[in-house]
C-alpha atoms as a PDB file:
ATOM      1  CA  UNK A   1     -96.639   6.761 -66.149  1.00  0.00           C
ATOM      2  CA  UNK A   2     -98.772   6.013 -69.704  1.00  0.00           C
ATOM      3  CA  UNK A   3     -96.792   4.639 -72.032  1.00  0.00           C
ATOM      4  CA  UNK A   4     -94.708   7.475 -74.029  1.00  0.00           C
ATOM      5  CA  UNK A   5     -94.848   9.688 -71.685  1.00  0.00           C
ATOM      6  CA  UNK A   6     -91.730  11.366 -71.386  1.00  0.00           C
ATOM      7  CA  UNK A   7     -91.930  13.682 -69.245  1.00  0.00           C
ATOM      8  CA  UNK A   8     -92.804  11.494 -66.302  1.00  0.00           C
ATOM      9  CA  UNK A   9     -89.198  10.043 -66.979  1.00  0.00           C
ATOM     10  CA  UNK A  10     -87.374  12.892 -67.539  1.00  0.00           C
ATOM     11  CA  UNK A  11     -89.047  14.230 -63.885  1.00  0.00           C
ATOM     12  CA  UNK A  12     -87.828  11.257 -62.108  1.00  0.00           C
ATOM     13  CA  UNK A  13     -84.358  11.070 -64.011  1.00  0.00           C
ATOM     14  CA  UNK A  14     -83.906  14.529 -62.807  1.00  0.00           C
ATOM     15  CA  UNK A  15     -84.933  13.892 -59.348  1.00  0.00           C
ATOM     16  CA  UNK A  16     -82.505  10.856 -59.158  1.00  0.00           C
ATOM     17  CA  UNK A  17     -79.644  12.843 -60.024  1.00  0.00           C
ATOM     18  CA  UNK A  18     -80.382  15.357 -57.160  1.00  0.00           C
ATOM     19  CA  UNK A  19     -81.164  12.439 -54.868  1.00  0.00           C
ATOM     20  CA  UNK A  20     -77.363  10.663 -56.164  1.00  0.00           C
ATOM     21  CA  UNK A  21     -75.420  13.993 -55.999  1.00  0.00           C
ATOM     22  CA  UNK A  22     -76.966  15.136 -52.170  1.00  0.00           C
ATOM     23  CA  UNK A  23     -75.676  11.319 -51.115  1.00  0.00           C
ATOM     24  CA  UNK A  24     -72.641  11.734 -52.358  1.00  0.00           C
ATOM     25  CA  UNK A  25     -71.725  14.690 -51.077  1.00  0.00           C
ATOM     26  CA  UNK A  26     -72.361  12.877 -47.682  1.00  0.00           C
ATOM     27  CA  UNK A  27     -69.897  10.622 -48.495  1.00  0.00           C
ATOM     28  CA  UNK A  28     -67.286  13.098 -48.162  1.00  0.00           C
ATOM     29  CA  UNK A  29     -67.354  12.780 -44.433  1.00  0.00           C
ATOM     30  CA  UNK A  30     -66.414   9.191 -44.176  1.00  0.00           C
ATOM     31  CA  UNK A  31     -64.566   9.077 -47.280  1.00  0.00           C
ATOM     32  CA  UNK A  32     -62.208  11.741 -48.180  1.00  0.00           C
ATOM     33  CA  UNK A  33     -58.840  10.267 -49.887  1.00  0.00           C
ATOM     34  CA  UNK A  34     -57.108   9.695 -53.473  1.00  0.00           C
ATOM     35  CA  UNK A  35     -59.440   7.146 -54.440  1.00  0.00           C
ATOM     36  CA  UNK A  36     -62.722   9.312 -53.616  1.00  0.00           C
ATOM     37  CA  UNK A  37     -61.122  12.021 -55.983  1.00  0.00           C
ATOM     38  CA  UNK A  38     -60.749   9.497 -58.566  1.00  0.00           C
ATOM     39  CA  UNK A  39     -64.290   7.861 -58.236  1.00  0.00           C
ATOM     40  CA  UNK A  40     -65.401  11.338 -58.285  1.00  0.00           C
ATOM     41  CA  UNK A  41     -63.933  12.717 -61.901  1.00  0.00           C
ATOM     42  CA  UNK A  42     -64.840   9.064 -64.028  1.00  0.00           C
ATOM     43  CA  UNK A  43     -67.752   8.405 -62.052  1.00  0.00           C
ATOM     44  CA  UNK A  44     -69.666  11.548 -60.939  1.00  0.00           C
ATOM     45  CA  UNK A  45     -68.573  14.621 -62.728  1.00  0.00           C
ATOM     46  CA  UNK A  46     -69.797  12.896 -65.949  1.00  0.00           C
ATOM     47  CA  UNK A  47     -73.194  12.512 -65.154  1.00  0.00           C
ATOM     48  CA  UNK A  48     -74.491  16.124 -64.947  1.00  0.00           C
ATOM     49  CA  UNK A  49     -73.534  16.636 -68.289  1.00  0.00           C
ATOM     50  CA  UNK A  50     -75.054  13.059 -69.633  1.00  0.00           C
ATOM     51  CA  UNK A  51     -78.287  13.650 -68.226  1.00  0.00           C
ATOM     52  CA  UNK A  52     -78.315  17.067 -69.113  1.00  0.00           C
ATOM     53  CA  UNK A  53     -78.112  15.857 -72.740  1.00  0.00           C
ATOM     54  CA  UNK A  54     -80.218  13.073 -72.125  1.00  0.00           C
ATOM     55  CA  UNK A  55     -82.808  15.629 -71.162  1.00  0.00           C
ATOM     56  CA  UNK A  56     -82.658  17.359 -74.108  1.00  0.00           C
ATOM     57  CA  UNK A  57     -82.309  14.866 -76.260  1.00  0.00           C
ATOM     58  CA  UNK A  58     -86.016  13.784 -74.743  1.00  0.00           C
ATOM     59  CA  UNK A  59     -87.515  17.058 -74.838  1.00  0.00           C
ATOM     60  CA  UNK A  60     -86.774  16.892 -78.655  1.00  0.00           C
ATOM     61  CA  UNK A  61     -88.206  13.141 -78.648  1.00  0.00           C
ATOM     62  CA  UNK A  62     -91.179  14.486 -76.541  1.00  0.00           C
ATOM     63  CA  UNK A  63     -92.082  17.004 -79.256  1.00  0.00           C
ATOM     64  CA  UNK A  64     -91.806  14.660 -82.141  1.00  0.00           C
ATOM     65  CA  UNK A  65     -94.093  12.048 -80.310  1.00  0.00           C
ATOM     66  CA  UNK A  66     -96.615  15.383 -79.760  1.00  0.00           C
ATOM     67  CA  UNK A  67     -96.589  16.260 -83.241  1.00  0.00           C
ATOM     68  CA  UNK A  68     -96.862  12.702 -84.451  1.00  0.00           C
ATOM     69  CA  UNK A  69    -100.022  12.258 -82.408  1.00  0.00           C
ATOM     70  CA  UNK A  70    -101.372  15.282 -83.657  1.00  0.00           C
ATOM     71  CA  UNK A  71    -100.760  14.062 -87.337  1.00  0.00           C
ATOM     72  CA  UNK A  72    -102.570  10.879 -86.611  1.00  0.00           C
ATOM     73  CA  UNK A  73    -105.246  12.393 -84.710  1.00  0.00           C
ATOM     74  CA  UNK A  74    -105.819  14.947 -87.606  1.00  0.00           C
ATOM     75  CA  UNK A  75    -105.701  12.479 -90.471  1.00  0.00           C
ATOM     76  CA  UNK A  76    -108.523  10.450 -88.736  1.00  0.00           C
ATOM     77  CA  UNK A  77    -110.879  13.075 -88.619  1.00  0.00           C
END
């Protein structure tokens, strides 16, 4: 990954999310009580939603970096 490139880390944000959420719905097999439940609404249901915004939040970031480079690149020519 090149410096500023957010994309790259948007991809593998996005792919450790899936990776977090398939393992913990494995865990449900060996651990399935009160305390599970709990883990599960502060821990886990308030990711989704975090990186979801996080994603966006870099897809705006992206498109100012893109821009910016463009400026440069067209005031140096």
């Amino acid at each position: 990954m090149k410096t500023g490139d957010i994309a790259a880390g948007a991809g593998r944000l996005q792919d450790s999310v899936k990776s977090i959420k398939l393992r913990w719905e494995e865990t449900k097999d060996v651990w399935n009580d009160v305390r599970r439940a709990e883990f599960d609404v502060t821990y886990m249901e308030p990711i989704e939603p975090q990186v979801r915004m996080t994603l966006e939040k870099l897809r705006k970031l992206s498109g100012v970096f893109h821009q910016a480079c463009q400026e440069c690149k067209d005031s140096n020519q």
